[in-house]
Protein backbone atom coordinates (compact mmCIF):
# COMPACT_ATOMS: atom_id res chain seq x y z
CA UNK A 1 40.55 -49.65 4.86
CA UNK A 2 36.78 -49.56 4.74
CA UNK A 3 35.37 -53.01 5.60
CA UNK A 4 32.72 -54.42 3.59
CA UNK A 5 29.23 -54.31 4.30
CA UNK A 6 27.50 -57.59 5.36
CA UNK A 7 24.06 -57.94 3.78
CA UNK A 8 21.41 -59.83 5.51
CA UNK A 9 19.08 -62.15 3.14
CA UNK A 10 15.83 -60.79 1.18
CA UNK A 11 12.63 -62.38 1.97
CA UNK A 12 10.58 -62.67 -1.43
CA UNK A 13 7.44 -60.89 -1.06
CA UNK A 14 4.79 -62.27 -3.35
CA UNK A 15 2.21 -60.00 -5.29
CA UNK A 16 -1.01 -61.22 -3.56
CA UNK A 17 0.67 -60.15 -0.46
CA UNK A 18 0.85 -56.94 -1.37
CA UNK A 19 -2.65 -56.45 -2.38
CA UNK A 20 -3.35 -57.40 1.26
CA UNK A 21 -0.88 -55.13 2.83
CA UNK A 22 -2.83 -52.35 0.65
CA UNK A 23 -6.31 -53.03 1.70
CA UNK A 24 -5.91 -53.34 5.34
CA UNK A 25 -3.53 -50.46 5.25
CA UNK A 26 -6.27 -48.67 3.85
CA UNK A 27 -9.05 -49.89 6.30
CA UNK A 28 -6.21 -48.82 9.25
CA UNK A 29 -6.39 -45.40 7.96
CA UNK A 30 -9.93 -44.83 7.35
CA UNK A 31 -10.61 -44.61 3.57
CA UNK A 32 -12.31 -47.84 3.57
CA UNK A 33 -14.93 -48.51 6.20
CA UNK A 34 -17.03 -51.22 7.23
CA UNK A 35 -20.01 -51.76 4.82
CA UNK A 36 -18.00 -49.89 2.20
CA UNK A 37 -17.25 -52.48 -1.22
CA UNK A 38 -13.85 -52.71 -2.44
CA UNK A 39 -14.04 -52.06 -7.01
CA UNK A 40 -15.28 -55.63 -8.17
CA UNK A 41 -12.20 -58.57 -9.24
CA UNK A 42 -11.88 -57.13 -12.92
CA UNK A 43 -11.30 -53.45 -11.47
CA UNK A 44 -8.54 -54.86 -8.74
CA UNK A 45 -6.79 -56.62 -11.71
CA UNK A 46 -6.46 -53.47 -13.88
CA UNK A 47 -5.34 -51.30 -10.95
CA UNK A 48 -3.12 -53.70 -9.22
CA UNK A 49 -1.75 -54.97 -12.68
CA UNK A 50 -1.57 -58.33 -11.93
CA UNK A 51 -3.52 -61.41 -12.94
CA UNK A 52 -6.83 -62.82 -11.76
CA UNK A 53 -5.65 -65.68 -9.57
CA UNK A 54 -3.55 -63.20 -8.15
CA UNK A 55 -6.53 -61.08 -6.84
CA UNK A 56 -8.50 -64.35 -5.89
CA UNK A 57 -5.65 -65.54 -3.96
CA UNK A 58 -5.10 -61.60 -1.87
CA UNK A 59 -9.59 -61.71 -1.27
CA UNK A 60 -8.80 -65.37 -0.11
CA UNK A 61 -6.43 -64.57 2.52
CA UNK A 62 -8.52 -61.00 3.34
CA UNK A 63 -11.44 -63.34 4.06
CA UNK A 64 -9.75 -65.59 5.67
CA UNK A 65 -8.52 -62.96 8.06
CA UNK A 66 -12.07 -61.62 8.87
CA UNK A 67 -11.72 -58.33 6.66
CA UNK A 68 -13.88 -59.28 3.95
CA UNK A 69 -16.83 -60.86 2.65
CA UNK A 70 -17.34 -62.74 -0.67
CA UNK A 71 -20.90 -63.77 -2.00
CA UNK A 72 -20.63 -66.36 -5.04
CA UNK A 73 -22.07 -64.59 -8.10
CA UNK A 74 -22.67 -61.34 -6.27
CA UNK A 75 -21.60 -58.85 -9.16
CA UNK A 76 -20.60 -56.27 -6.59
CA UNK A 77 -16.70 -55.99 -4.54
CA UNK A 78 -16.41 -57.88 -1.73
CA UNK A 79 -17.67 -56.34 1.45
CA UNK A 80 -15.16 -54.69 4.17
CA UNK A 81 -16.72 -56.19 7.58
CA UNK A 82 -16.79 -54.75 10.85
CA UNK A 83 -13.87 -55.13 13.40
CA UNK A 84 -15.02 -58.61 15.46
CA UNK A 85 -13.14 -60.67 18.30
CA UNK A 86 -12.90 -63.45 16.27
CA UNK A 87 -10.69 -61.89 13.41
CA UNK A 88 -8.81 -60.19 16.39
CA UNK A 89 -7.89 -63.51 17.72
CA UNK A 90 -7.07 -65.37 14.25
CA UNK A 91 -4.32 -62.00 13.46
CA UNK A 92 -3.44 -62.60 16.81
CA UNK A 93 -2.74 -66.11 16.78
CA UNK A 94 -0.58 -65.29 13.92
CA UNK A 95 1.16 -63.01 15.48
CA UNK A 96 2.25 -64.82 18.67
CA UNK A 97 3.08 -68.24 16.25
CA UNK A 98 5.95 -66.29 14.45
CA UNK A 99 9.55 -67.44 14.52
CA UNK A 100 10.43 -63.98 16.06
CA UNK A 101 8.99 -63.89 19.17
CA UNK A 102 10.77 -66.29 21.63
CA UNK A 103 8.70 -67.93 24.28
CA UNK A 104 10.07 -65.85 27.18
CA UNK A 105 8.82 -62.88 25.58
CA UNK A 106 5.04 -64.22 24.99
CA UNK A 107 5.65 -65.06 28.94
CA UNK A 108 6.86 -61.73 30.03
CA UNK A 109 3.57 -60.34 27.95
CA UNK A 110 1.28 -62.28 29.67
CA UNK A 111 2.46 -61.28 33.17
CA UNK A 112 1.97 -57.89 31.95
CA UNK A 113 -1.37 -58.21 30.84
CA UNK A 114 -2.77 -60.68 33.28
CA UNK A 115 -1.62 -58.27 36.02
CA UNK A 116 -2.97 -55.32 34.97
CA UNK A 117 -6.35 -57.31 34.31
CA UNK A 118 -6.47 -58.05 38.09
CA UNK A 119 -5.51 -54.90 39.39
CA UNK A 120 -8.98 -53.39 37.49
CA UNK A 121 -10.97 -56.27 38.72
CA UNK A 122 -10.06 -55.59 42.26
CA UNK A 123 -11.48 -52.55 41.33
CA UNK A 124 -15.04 -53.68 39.82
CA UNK A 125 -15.29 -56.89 41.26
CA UNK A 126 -18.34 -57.77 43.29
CA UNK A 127 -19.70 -60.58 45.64
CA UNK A 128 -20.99 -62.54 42.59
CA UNK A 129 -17.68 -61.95 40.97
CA UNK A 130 -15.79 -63.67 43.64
CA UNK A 131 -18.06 -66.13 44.26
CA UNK A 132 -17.29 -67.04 40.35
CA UNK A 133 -13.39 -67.11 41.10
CA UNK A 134 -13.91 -69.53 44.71
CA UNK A 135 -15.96 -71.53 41.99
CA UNK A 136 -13.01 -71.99 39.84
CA UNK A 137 -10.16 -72.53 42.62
CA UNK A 138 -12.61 -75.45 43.72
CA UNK A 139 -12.29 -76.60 40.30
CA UNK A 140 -8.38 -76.53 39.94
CA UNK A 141 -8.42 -78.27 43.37
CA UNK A 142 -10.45 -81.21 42.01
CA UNK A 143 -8.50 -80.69 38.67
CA UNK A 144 -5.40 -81.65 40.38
CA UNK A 145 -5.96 -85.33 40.93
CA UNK A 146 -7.21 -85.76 37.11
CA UNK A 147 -4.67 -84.39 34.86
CA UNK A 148 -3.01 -81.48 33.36
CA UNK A 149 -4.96 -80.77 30.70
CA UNK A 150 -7.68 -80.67 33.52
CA UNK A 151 -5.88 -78.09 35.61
CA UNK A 152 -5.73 -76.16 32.85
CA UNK A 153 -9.00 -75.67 31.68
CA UNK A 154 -10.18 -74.74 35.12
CA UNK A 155 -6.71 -71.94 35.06
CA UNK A 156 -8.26 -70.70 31.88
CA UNK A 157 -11.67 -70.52 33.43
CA UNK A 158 -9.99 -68.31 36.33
CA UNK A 159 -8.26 -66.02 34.01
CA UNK A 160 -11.88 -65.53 31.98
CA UNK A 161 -13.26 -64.45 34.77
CA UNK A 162 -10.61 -61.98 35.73
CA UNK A 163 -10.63 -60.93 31.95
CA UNK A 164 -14.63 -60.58 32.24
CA UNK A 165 -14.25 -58.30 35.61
CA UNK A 166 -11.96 -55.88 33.90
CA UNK A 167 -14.37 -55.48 31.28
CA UNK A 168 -11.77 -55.56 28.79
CA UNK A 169 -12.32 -57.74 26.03
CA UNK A 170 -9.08 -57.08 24.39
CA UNK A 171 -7.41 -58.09 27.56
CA UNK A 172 -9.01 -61.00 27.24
CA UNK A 173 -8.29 -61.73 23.70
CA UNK A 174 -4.51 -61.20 24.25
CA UNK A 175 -4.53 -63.28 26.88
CA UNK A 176 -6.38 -66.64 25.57
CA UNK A 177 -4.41 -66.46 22.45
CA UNK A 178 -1.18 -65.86 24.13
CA UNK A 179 -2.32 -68.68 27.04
CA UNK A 180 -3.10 -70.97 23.95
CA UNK A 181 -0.09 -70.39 22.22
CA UNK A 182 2.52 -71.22 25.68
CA UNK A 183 0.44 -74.12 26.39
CA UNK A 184 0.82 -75.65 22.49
CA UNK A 185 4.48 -74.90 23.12
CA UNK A 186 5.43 -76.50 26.53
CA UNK A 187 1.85 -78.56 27.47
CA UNK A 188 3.36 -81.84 27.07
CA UNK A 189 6.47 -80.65 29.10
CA UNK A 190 4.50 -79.47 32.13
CA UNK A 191 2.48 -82.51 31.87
CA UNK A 192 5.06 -85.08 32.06
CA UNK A 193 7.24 -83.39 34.16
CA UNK A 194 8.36 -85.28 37.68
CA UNK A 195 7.17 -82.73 39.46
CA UNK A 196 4.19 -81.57 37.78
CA UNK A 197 1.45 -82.36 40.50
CA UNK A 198 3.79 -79.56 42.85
CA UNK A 199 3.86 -77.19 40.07
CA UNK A 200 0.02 -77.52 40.09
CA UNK A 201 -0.51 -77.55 44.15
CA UNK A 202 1.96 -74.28 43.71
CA UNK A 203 -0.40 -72.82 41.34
CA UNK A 204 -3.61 -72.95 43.29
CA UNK A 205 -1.95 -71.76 46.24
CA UNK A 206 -0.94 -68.18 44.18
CA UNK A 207 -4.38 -68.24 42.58
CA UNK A 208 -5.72 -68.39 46.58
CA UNK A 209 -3.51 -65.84 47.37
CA UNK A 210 -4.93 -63.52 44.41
CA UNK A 211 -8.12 -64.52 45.49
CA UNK A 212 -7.48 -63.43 48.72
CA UNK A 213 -5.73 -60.24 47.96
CA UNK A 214 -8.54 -59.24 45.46
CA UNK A 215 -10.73 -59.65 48.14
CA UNK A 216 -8.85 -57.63 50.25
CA UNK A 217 -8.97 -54.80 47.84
CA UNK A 218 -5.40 -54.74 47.14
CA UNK A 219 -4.99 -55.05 43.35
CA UNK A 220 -0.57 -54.50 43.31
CA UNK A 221 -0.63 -57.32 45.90
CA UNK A 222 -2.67 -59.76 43.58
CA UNK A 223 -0.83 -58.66 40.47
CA UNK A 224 2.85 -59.16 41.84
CA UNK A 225 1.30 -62.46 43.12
CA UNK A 226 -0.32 -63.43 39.53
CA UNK A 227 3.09 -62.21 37.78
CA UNK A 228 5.28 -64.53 40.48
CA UNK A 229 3.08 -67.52 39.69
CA UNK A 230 3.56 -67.25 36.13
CA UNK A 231 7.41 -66.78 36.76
CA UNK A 232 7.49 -70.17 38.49
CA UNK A 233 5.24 -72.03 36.35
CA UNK A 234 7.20 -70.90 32.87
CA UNK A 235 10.39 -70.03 33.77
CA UNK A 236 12.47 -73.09 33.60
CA UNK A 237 11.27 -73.57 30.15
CA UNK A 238 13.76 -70.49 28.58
CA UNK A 239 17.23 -69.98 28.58
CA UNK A 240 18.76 -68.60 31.82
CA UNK A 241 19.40 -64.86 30.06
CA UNK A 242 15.98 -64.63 29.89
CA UNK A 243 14.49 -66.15 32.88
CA UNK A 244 16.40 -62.40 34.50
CA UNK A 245 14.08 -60.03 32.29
CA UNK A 246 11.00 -62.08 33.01
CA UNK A 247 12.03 -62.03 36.68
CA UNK A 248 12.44 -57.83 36.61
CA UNK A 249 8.67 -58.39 35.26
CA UNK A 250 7.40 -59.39 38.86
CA UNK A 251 7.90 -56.32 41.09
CA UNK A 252 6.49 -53.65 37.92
């Protein structure tokens, strides 16, 4: 006998969302472009066939996004705006603050992007770029003694630089907003912990040894060494299941 099929719950989707989900499905593939006006709030309401407020509301959230632009009393459509870092980084944000993505695998997604980032900027690096990163180590050294929150503005600092070698700056978006989002989960963990002054004094020793290894010229050296430093730091803040696919993370 057949068994019954289970059903998993419907998530209402509201009508303004929609709209949205139209217009930046449109922009992704290329009949509307930057500069181009979408048809003014009366037209959107006849061809959507919903109400006014409903429109307002989907241009609200398309602004607030970074896609559009609205000019009181302007009797055009709004105006689709060019791609810019800072709407990158607010979808992004979004994206790494949603229930579905567990902490270990915003970890695991940093140690992949934070060691590819190095292994290019062993590539391009140059004097002045290292002097830059021995400028930063001296600041997480001096960090130490202050607080956490100290120690990790100069960490951040290091990985800008890094981010800034590669000449990537979508590697560097990912990574601040990612960086950002860890911290706002476990900050107050790491800084109260017993041992957090060791898990600092460990962290500047691996960010020496990238150092080191960048200077060296060997980028897969400085990676596994970025990647192992992040394992240590993070770990012990996800279930043991996962702290075993973050770990397989370290020798890639």
């Amino acid at each position: 006998m057949a068994k019954n099929p289970q059903f998993q719950p419907v998530q209402p989707v509201r009508a303004y969302q929609r709209i949205v989900e139209q217009v930046e499905d449109a922009l992704a593939r290329g009949d509307l472009a930057p500069g181009q006006r979408l048809p003014s709030e009366r037209e959107l309401v006849a061809q959507f066939e919903v109400s006014r407020s409903t429109v307002r509301e989907a241009l609200r959230v398309l602004e607030s996004n970074g896609v559009v632009r609205s000019r009181p009393g302007d009797p055009n459509g709004p105006e689709i705006l060019p791609f810019s870092q800072s709407a990158l980084r607010k979808q992004m944000v979004r994206l790494a603050r949603v229930d579905e993505l567990t902490l270990s695998e915003l970890i695991g997604f940093r140690m992949i992007m934070d060691g590819a980032a190095i292994q290019v900027a062993t590539r391009l690096r140059t004097p002045e770029h290292l002097a830059e990163m021995e400028e930063t180590l001296v600041a997480m050294r001096a960090a130490i003694d202050v607080d956490f929150e100290a120690f990790s503005e100069a960490d951040l600092a290091f990985h800008d630089v890094i981010a800034r070698v590669s000449r990537n700056s979508l590697i560097q978006t990912c990574n601040d907003v990612v960086r950002g989002v860890v911290l706002t989960l476990i900050s107050d963990k790491v800084a109260h912990a017993p041992n957090s002054r060791a898990l600092m004094l460990e962290s500047l020793e691996h960010h020496t040894e990238v150092v080191d290894a960048i200077r060296a010229g060997n980028g897969h050296a400085a990676a596994r060494i970025a990647r192992q430093n992040m394992y240590d730091y993070y770990a012990s803040y996800v279930p043991a299941p996962e702290q075993e696919t973050l770990r397989a993370l370290i020798d890639d």
